[in-house]
C-alpha atoms as a PDB file:
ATOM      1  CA  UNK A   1       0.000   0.000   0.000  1.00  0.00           C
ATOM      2  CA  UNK A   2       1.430   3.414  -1.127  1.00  0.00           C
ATOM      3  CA  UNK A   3      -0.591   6.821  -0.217  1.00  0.00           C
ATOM      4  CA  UNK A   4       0.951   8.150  -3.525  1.00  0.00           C
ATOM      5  CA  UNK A   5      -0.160   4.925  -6.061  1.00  0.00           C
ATOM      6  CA  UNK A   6      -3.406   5.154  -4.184  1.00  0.00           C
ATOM      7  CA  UNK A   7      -4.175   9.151  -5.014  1.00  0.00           C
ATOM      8  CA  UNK A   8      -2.990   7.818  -8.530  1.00  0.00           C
ATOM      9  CA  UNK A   9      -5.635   5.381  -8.564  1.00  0.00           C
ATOM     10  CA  UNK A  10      -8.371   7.815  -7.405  1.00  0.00           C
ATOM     11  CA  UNK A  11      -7.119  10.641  -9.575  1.00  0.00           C
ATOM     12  CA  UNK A  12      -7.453   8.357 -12.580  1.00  0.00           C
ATOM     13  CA  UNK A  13     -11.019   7.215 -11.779  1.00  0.00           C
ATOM     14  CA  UNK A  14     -11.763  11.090 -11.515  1.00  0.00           C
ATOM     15  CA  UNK A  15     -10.620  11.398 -15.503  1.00  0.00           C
ATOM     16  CA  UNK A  16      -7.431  13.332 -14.016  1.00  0.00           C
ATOM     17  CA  UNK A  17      -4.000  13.388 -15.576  1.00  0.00           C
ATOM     18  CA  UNK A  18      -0.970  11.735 -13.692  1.00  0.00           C
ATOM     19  CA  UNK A  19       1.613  12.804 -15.423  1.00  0.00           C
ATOM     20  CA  UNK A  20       3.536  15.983 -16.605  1.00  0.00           C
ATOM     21  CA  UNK A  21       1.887  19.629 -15.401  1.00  0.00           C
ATOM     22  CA  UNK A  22      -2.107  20.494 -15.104  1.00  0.00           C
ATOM     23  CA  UNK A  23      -2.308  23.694 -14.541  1.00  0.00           C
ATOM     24  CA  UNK A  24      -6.071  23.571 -14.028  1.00  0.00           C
ATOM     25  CA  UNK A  25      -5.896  20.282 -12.220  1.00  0.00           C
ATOM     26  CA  UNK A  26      -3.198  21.861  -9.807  1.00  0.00           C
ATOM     27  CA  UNK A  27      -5.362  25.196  -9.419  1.00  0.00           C
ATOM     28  CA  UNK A  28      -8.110  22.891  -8.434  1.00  0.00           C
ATOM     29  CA  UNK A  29      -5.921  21.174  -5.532  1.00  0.00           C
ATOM     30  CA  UNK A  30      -4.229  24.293  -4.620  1.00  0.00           C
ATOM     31  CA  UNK A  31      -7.873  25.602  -3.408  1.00  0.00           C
ATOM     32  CA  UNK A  32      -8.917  21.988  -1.937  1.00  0.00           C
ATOM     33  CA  UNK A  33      -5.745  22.568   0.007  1.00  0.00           C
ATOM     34  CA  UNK A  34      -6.862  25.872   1.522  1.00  0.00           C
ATOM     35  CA  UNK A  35     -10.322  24.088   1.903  1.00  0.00           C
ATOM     36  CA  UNK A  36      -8.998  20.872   3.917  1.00  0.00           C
ATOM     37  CA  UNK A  37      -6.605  22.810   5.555  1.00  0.00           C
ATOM     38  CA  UNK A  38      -9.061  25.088   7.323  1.00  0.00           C
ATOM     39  CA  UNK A  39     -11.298  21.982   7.779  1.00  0.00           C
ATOM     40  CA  UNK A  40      -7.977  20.661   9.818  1.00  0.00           C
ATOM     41  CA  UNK A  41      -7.291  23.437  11.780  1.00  0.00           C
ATOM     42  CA  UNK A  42     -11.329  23.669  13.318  1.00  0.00           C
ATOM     43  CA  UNK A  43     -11.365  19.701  13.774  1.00  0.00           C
ATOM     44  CA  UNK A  44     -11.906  19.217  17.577  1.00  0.00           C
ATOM     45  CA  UNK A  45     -11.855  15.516  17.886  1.00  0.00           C
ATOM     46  CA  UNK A  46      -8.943  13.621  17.593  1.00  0.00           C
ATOM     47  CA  UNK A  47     -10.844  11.874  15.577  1.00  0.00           C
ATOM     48  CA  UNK A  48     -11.855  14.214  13.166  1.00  0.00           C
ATOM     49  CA  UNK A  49      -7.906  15.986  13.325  1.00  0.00           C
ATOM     50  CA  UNK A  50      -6.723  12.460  11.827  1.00  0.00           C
ATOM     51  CA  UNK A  51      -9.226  12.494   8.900  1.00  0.00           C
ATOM     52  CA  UNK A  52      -9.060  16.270   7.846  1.00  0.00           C
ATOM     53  CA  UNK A  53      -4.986  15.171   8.071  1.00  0.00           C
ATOM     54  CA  UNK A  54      -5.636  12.495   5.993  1.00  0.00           C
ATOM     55  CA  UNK A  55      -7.752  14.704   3.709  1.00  0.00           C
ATOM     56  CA  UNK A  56      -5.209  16.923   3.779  1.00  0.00           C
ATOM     57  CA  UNK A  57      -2.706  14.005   2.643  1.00  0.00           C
ATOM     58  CA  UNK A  58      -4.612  13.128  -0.373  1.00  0.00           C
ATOM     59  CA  UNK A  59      -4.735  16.879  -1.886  1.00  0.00           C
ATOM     60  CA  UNK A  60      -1.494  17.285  -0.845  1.00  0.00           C
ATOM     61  CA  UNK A  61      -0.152  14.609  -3.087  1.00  0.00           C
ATOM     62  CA  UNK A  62      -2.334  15.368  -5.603  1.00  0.00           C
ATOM     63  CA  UNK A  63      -1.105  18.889  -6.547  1.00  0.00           C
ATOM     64  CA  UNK A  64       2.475  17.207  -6.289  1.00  0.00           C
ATOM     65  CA  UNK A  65       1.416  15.009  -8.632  1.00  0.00           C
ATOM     66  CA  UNK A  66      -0.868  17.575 -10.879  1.00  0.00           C
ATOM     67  CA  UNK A  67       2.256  19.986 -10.775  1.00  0.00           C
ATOM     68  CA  UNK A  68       4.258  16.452 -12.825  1.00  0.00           C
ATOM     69  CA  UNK A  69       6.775  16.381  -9.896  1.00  0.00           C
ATOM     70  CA  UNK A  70       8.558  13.200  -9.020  1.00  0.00           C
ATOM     71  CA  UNK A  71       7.037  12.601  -5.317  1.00  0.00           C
ATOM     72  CA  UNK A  72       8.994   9.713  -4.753  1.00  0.00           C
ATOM     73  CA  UNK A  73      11.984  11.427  -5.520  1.00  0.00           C
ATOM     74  CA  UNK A  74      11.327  14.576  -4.017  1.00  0.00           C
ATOM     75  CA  UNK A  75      10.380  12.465  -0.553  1.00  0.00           C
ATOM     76  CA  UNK A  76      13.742  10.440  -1.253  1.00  0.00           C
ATOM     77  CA  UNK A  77      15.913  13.347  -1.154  1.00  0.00           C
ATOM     78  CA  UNK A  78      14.029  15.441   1.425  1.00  0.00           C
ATOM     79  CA  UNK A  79      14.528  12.096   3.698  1.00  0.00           C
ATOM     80  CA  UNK A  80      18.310  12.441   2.989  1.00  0.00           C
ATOM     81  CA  UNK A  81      18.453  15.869   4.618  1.00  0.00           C
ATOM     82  CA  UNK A  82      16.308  15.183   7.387  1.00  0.00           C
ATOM     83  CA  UNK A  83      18.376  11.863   8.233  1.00  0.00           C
ATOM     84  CA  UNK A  84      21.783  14.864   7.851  1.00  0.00           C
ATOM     85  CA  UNK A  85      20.505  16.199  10.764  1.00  0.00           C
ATOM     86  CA  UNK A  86      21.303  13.122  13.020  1.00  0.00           C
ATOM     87  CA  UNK A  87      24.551  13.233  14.970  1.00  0.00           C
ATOM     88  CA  UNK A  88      26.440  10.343  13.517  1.00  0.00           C
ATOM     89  CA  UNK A  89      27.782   9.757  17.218  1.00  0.00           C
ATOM     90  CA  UNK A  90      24.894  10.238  19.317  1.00  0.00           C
ATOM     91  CA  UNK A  91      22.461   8.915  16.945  1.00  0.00           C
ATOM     92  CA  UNK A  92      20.012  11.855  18.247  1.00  0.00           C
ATOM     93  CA  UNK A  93      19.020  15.389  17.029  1.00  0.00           C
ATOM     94  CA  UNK A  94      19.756  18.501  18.710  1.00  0.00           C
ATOM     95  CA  UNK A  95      16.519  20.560  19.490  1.00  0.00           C
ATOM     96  CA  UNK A  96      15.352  23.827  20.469  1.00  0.00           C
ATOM     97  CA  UNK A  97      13.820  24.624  23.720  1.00  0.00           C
ATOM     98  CA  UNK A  98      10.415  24.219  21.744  1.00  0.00           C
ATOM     99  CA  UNK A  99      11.047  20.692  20.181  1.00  0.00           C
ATOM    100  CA  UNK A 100      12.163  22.268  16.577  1.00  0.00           C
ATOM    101  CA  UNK A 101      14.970  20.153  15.355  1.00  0.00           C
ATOM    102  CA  UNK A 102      18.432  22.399  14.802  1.00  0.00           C
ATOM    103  CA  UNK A 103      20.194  22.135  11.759  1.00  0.00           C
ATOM    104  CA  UNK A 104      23.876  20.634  12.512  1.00  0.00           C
ATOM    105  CA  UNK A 105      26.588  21.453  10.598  1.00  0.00           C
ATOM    106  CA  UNK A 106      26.532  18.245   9.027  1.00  0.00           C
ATOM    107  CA  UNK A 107      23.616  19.265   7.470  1.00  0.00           C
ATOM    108  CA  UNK A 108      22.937  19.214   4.056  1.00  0.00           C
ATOM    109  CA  UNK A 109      19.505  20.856   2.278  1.00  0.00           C
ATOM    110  CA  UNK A 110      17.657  19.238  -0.099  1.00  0.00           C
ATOM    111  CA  UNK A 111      18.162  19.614  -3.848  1.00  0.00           C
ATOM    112  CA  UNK A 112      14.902  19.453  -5.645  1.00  0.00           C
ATOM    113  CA  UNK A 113      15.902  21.815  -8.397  1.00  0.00           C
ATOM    114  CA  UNK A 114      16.109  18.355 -11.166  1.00  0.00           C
ATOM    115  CA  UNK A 115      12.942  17.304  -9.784  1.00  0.00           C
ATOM    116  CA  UNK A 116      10.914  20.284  -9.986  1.00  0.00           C
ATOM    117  CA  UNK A 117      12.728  20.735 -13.509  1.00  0.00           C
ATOM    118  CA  UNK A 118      11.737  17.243 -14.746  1.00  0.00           C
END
């Protein structure tokens, strides 16, 4: 099970394109986004948080995927950065006072400049 060959599915049985740039399409998510997001933020339950997240999820990926980006890639290399910011030693992150992970100076951002170019 993949959340991103799933939204494919769906997508596909809505008559949407998978593959290279909608503009429409990704207008279309870009405003569900807004929609689900503010559905998220006034959820109350935990129960209804999770499925406005999960909403969230699905139109997430699908403007990645109406936009013709690589999401598998794109979660590839921004897993690469994240996983920079573990001390090779310690095997933990350092954090602010807040719980916001710090960026180490082993570091290294993510380059999704080929993807978004593909």
């Amino acid at each position: 099970m993949s959340m991103y060959k799933d939204q494919v599915r769906f997508m596909q049985a809505c008559g949407q394109t998978i593959e290279g740039f909608n503009p429409d399409q990704a207008g279309l998510y870009a405003k569900l986004i807004q929609e689900e997001f503010k559905e998220l933020m006034l959820a109350d339950t935990k129960e209804d948080v999770l499925k406005e997240l999960m909403d969230c999820m699905v139109v997430f990926i699908g403007y990645g995927i109406s936009m013709g980006w690589n999401l598998d890639r794109a979660w590839n290399t921004v897993w690469t950065s994240n996983m920079s910011k573990i001390d090779p030693v310690t095997g933990k992150v350092e954090k602010r006072e807040d719980g916001k992970v710090l960026k180490p100076a082993s570091y290294k951002a993510p380059d999704l400049s080929k993807i978004v170019g593909d």
